[in-house]
Protein backbone atom coordinates (compact mmCIF):
# COMPACT_ATOMS: atom_id res chain seq x y z
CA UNK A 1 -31.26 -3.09 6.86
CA UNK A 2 -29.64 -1.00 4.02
CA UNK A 3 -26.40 -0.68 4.16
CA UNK A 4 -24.04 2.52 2.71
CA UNK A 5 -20.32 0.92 2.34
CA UNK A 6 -18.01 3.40 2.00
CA UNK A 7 -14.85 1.84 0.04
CA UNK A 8 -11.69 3.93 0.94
CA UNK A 9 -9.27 0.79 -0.17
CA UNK A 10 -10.62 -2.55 -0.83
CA UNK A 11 -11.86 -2.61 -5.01
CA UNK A 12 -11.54 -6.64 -5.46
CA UNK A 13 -14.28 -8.97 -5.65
CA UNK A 14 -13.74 -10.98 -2.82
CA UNK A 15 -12.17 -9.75 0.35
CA UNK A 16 -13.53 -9.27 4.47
CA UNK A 17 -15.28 -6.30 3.30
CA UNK A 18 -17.24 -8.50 0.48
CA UNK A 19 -17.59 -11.63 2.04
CA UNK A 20 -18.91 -10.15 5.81
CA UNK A 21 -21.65 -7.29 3.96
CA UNK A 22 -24.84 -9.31 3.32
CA UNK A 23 -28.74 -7.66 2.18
CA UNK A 24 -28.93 -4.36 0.85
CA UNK A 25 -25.62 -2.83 -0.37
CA UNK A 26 -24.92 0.60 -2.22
CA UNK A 27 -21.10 1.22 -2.84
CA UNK A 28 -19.44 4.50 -2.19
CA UNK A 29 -16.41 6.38 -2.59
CA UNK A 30 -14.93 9.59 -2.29
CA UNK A 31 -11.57 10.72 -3.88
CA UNK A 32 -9.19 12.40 -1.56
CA UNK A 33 -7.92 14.38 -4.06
CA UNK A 34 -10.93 17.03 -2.65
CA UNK A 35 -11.12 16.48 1.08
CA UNK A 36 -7.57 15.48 2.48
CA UNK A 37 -5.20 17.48 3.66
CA UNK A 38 -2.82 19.45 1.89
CA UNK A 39 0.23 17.33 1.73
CA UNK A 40 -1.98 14.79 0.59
CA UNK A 41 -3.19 16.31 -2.41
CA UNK A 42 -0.31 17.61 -3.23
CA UNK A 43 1.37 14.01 -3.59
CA UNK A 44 -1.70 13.13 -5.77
CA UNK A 45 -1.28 16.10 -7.56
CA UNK A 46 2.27 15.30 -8.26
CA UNK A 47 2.14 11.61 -8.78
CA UNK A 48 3.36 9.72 -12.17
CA UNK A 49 0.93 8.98 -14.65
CA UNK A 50 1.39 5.05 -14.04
CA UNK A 51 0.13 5.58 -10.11
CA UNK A 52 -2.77 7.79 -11.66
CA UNK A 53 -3.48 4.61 -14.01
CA UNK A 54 -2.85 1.85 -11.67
CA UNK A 55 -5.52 3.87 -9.33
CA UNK A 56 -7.97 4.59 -11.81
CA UNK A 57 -7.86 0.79 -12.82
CA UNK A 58 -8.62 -0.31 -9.32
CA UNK A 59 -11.69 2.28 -9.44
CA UNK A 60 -12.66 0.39 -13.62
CA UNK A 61 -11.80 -2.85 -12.25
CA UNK A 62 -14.69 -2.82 -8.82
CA UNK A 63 -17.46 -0.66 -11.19
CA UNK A 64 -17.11 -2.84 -13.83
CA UNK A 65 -17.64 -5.67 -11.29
CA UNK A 66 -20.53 -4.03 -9.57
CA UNK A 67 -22.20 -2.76 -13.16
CA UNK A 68 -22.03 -6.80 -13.93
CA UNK A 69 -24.13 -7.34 -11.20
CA UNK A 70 -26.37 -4.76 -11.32
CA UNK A 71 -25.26 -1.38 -9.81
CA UNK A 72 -21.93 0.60 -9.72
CA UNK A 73 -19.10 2.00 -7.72
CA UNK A 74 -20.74 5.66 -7.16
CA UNK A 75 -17.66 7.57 -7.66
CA UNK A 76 -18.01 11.51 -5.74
CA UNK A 77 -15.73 14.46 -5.68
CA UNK A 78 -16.77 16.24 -2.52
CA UNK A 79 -14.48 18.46 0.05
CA UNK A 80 -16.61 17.06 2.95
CA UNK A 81 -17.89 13.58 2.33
CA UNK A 82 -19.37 13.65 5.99
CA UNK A 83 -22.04 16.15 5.09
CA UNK A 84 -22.38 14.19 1.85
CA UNK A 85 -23.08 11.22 3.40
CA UNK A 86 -25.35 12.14 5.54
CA UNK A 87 -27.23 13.36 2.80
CA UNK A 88 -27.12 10.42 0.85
CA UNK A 89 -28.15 7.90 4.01
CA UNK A 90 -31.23 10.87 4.83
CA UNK A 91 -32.41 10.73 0.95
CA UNK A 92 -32.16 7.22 0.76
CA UNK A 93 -33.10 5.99 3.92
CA UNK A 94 -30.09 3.94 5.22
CA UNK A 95 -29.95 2.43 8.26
CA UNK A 96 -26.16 1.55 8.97
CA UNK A 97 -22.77 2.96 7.36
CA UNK A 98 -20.17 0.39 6.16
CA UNK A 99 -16.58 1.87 6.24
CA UNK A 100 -13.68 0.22 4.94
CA UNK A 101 -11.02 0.33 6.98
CA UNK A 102 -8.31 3.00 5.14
CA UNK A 103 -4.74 1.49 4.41
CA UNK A 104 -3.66 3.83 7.19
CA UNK A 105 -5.67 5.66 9.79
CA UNK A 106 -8.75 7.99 9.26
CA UNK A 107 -7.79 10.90 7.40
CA UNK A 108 -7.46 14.07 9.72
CA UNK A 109 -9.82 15.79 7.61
CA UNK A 110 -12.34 13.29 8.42
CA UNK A 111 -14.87 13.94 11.66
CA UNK A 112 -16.94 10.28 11.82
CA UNK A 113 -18.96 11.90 15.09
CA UNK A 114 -20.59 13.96 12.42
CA UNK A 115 -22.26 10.72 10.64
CA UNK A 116 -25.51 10.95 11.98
CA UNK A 117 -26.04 7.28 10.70
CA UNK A 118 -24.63 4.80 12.79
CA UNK A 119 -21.36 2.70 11.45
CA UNK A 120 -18.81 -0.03 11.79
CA UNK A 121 -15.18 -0.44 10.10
CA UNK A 122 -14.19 -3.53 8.35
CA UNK A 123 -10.40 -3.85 7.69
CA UNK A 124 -9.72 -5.96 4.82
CA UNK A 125 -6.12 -5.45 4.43
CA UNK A 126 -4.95 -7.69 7.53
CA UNK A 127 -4.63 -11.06 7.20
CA UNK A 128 -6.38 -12.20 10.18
CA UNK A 129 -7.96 -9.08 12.20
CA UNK A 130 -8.07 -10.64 15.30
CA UNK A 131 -4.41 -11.16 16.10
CA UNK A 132 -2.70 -8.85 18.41
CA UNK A 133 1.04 -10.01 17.63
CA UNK A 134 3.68 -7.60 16.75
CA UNK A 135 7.04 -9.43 15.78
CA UNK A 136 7.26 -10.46 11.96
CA UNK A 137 8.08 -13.90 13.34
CA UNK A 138 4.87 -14.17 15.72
CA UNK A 139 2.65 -12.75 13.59
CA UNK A 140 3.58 -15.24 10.65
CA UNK A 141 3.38 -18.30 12.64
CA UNK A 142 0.25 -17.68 14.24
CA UNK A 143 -1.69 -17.29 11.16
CA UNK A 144 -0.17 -20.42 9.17
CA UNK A 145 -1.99 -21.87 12.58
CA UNK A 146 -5.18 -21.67 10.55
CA UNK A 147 -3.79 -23.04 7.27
CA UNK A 148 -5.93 -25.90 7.33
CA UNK A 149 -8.95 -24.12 9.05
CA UNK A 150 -9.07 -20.44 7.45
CA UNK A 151 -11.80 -19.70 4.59
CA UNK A 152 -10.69 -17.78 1.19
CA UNK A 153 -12.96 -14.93 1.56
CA UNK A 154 -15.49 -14.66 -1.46
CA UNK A 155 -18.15 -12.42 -2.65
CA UNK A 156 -21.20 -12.96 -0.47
CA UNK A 157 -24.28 -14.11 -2.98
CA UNK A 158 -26.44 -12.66 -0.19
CA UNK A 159 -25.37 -8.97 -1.29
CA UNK A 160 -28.42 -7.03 -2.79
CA UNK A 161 -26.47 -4.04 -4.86
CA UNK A 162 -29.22 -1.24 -4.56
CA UNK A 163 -28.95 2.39 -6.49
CA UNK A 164 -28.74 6.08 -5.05
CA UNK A 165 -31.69 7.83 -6.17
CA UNK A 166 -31.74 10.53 -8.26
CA UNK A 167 -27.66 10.79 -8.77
CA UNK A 168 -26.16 10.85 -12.11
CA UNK A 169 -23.02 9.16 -11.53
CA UNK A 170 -21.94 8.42 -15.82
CA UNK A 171 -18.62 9.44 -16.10
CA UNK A 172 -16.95 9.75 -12.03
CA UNK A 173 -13.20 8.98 -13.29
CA UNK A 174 -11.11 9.08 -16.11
CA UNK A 175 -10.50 5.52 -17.81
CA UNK A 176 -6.66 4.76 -17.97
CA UNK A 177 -4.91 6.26 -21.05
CA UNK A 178 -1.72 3.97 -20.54
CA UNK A 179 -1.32 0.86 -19.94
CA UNK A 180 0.67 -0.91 -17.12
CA UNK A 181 -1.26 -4.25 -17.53
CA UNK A 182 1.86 -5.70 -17.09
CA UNK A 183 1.90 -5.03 -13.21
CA UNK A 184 -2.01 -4.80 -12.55
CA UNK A 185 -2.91 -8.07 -14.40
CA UNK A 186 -3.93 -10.08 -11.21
CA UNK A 187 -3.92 -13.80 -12.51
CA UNK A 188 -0.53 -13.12 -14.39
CA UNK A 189 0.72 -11.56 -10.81
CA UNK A 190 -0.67 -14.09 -8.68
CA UNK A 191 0.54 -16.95 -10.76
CA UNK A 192 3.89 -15.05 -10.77
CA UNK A 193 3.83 -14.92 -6.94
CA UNK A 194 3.44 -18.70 -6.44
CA UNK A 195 5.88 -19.34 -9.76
CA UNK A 196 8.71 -17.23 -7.72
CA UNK A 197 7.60 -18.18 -3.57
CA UNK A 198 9.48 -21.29 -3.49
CA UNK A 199 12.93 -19.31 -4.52
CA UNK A 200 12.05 -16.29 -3.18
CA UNK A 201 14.51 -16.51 -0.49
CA UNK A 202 17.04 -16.43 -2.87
CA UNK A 203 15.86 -14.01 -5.67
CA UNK A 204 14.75 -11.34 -3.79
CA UNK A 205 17.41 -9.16 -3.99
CA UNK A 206 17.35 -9.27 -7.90
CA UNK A 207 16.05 -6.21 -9.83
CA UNK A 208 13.44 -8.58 -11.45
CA UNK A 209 13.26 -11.11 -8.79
CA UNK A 210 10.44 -10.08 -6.48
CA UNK A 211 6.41 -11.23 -6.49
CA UNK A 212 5.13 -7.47 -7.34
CA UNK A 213 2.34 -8.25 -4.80
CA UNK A 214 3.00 -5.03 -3.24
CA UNK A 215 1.41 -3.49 -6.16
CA UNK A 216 -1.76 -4.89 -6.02
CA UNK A 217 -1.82 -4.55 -2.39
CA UNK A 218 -1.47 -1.28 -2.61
CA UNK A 219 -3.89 -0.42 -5.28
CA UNK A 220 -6.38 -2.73 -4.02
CA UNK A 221 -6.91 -5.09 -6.60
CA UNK A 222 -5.89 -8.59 -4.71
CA UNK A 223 -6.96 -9.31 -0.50
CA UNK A 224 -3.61 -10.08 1.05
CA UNK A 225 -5.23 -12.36 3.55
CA UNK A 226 -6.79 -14.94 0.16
CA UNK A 227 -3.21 -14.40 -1.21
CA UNK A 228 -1.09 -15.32 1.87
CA UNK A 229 -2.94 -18.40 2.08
CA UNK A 230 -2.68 -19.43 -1.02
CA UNK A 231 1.12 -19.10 -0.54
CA UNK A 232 1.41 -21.16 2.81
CA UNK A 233 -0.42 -24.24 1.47
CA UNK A 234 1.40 -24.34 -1.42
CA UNK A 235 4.63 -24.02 0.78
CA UNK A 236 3.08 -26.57 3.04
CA UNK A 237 2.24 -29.16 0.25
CA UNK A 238 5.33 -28.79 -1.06
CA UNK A 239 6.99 -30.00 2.00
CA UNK A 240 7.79 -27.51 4.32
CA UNK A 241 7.86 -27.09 7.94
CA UNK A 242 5.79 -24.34 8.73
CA UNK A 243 6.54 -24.85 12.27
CA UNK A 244 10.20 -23.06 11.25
CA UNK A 245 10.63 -19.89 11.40
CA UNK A 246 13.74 -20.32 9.42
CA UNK A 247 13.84 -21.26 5.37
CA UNK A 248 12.52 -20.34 1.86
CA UNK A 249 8.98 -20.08 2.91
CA UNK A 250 9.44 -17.81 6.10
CA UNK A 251 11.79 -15.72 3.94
CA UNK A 252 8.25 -14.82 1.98
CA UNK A 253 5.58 -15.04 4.77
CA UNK A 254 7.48 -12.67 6.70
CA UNK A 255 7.12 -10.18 3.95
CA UNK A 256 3.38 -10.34 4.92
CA UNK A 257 3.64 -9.98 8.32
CA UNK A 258 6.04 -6.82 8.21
CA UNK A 259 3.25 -5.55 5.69
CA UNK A 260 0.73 -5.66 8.24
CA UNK A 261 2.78 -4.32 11.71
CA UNK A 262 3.42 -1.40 9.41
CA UNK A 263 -0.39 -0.64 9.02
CA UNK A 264 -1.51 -1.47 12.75
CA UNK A 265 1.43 1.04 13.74
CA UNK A 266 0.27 3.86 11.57
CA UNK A 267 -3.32 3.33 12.40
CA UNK A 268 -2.34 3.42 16.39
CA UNK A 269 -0.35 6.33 15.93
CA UNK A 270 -3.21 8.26 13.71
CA UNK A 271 -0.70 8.96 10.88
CA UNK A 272 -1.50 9.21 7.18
CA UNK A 273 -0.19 10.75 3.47
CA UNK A 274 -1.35 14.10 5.29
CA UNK A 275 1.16 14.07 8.06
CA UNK A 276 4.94 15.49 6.90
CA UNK A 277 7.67 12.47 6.76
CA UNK A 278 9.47 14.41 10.08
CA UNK A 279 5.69 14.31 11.62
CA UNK A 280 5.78 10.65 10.98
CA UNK A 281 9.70 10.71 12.25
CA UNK A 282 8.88 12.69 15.37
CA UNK A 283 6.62 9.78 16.22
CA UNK A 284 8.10 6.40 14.72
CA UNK A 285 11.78 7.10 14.72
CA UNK A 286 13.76 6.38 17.91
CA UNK A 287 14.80 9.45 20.00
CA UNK A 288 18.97 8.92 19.13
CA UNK A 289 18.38 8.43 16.00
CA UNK A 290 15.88 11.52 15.05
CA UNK A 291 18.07 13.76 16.86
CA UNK A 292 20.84 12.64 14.76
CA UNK A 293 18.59 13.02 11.42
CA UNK A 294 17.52 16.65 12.44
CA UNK A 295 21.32 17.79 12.92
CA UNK A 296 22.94 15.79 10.43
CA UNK A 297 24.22 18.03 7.56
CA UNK A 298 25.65 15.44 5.07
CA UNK A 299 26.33 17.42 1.92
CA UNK A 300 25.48 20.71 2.22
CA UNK A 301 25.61 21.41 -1.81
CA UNK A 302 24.15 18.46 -2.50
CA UNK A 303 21.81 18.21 -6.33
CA UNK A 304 19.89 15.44 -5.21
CA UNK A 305 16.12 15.56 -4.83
CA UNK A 306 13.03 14.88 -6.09
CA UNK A 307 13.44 16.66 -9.43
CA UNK A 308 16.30 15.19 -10.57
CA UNK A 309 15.63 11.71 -9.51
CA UNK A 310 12.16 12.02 -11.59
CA UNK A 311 14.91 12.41 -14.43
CA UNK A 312 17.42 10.31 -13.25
CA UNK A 313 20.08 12.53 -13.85
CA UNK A 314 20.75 13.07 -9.47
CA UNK A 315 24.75 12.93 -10.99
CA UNK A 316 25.50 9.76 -8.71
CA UNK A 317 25.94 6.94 -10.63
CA UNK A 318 24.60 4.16 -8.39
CA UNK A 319 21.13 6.45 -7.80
CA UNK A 320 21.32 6.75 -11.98
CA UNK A 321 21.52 3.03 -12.05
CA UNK A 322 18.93 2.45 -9.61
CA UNK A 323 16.53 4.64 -10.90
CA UNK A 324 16.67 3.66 -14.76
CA UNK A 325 14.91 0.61 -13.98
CA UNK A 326 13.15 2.26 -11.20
CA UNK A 327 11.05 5.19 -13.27
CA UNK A 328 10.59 2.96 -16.15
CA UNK A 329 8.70 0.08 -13.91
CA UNK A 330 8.28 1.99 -10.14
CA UNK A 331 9.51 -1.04 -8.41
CA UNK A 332 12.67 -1.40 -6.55
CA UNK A 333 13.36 -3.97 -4.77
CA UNK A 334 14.57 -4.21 -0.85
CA UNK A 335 18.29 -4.29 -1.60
CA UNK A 336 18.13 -1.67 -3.95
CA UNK A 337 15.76 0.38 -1.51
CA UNK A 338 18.09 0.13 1.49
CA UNK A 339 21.23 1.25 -0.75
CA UNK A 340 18.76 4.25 -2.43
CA UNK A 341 18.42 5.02 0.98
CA UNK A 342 22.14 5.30 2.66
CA UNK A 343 23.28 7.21 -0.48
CA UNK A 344 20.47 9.14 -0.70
CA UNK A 345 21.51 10.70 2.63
CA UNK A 346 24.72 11.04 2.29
CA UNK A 347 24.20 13.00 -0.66
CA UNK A 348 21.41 15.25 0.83
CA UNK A 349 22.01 18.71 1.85
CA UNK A 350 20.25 17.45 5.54
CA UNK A 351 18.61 14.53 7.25
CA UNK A 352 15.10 15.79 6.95
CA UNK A 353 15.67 16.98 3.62
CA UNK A 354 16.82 12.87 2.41
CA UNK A 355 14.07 11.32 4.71
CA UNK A 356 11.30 13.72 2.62
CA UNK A 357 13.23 12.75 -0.55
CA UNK A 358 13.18 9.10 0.66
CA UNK A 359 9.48 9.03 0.88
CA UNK A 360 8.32 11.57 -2.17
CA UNK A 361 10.28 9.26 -4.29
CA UNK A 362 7.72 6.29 -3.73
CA UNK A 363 5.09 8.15 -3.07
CA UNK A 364 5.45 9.57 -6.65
CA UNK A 365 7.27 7.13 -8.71
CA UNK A 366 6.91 3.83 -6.59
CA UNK A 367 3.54 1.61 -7.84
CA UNK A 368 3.63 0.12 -4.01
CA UNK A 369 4.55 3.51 -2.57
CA UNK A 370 1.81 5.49 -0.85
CA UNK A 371 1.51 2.97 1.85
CA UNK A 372 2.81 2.96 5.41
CA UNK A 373 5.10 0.22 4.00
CA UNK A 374 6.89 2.95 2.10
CA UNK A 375 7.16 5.51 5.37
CA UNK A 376 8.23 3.27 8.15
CA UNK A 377 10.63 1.47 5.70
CA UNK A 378 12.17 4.63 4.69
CA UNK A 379 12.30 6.28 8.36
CA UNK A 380 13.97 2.79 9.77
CA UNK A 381 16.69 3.08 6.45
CA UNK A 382 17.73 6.13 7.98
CA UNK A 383 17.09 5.07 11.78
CA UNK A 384 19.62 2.02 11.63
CA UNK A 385 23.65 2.22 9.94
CA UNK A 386 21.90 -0.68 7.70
CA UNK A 387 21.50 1.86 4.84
CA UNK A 388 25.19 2.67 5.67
CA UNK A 389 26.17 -0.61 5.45
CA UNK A 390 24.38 -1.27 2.17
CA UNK A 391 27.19 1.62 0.52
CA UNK A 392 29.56 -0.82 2.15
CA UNK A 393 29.13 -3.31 0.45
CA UNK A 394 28.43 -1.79 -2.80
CA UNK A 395 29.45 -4.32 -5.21
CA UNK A 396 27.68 -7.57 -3.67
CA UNK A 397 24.94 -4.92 -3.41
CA UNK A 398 24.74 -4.44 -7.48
CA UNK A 399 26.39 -8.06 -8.22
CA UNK A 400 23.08 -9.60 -6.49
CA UNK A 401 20.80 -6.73 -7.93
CA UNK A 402 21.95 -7.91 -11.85
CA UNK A 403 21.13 -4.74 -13.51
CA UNK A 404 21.42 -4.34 -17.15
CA UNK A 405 22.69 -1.48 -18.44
């Protein structure tokens, strides 16, 4: 059976997508950039050049792989990759469509009862696909079930990479002009990660402090479900209880778990980059709290927004602060996040205006940010006094942040 796999997502060696395809493979994608919708493009029009490089590196990284063994990522540039498809499976007679499972849901754009091939998803960006659990805590717990059971997906020998006849496919994507090797280098970040996990309960909070898995998450580049088991047996060798749902190590397998409800939630609710933030508020936000974001009027001549913070010169000194480390690097850690957050609406002209703000600011700036991660975190900030609390508490806020100026 020859199989079209259609990556939207997953560009690592070994991940579900990888390690469940077996026989004849040809890998696909198509760049959104063409066939989302508008808002969509426009935040990849928009985006810094780091996101554009950290993307196009995923892309290098998973053709260079493929061209190693034999074939390439085929890269296309088409405003209706349906059609496409189906001209590709006609032409080279494939018998089943592979789709990998987009970081949120299907893009609106996208009609799959026009494939005339048949297909299947595979979602390689939850840690175990079969559990139904919704609480952080739950979730966490039940997967450190199969610590001592659960494979490390891998690269399935059995794949046959086949070509696309007659497509010339030489130069699909530009190669990465800058480098940002620094965050994308997966064995320095993954050594990192299990350097920091055993004190990550209590560095968090630090500018410098976190694992930066997010970023390769959200480009792709590492499977989340190898990664959190790597993390849990090393917690559990070292000692700990992962019965407890209390400690240093469920202070970093929760981060996992929130990762994850995020996804299923904007998969269930069919929301993605093409939906507006108050589209995604109108549907995730609690009905008090929405109603107060759509009549609150905080500062009505308020010089905060997306322009200014791209300078970082918004004229508020703790957003200034923030956001010199912030644009230089595009990762901001939680605390720093929640406290962006409460001042950024209290010093926006409206509540939908600082919830778009919110989100345009990682979707442009943030390595980790065009995720649902970024949206639902950003839409419960303003949801919950939390943010409000943050500006309360300003100077433990920056004392456990340790910015240099």
């Amino acid at each position: 059976m020859k199989k079209l796999v259609w990556v939207t997502h997953s560009f690592r060696e070994n991940s579900r997508l990888t390690d469940t395809l077996d026989g004849d493979c040809t890998f696909v994608y198509y760049s959104p950039y063409y066939f989302a919708g508008q808002r969509e493009k426009s935040i990849l029009r928009r985006t810094s050049q780091n996101n554009l490089d950290a993307f196009y590196s995923s892309l290098h990284q998973f053709d260079n792989l493929l061209k190693q063994k034999g074939s390439q990522l085929y890269v296309f540039q088409e405003s209706d990759p349906i059609d496409h498809i189906n001209n590709l499976c006609k032409q080279n007679n494939i018998d089943q469509i592979i789709i990998d499972q987009p970081i949120f849901a299907m893009w609106h754009s996208i009609d799959l009862l026009k494939l005339t091939t048949p297909y299947q998803y595979i979602d390689s960006d939850l840690i175990d696909d079969t559990c139904f659990k919704m609480t952080a805590k739950s979730r966490w717990m039940s997967h450190v079930k199969l610590n001592s059971t659960e494979k490390i997906f891998q690269y399935n020998s059995k794949i046959k990479l086949c070509s696309l006849k007659n497509i010339d496919n030489k130069n699909p994507y530009p190669i990465p002009k800058h480098t940002i090797s620094k965050y994308l280098n997966t064995e320095n970040v993954i050594k990192r990660a299990l350097e920091i996990a055993p004190t990550y309960g209590n560095t968090r909070d630090h500018h410098n402090g976190q694992t930066q898995l997010s970023t390769l998450f959200q480009n792709g580049i590492v499977d989340p479900h190898n990664i959190f088991f790597q993390v849990a047996r090393q917690f559990e060798n070292s000692g700990s209880d992962l019965s407890i749902n209390e400690g240093l190590h469920a202070a970093m397998l929760r981060q996992f778990a929130f990762r994850e409800i995020n996804l299923i939630y904007s998969r269930r609710n069919n929301l993605t980059m093409e939906n507006t933030p108050m589209e995604w508020a109108e549907i995730m936000m609690h009905h008090k709290a929405l109603e107060n974001l759509k009549t609150a009027t905080p500062k009505l001549n308020s010089t905060v927004n997306i322009d200014s913070i791209r300078k970082g010169n918004t004229g508020v000194p703790e957003l200034d602060k923030i956001l010199k480390h912030f644009n230089k690097t595009g990762i901001m850690p939680n605390r720093a996040r929640m406290y962006f957050a409460g001042k950024v609406f209290y010093e926006s002209k409206s509540g939908p205006h600082a919830l778009s703000t919110l989100i345009d600011t990682f979707d442009l700036i943030g390595l980790d940010g065009q995720c649902p991660n970024n949206y639902l975190q950003c839409i419960s900030a303003l949801g919950l006094s939390y943010g409000k609390v943050m500006l309360f508490s300003k100077d433990r806020s920056f004392g456990l942040l340790q910015y240099e100026d």
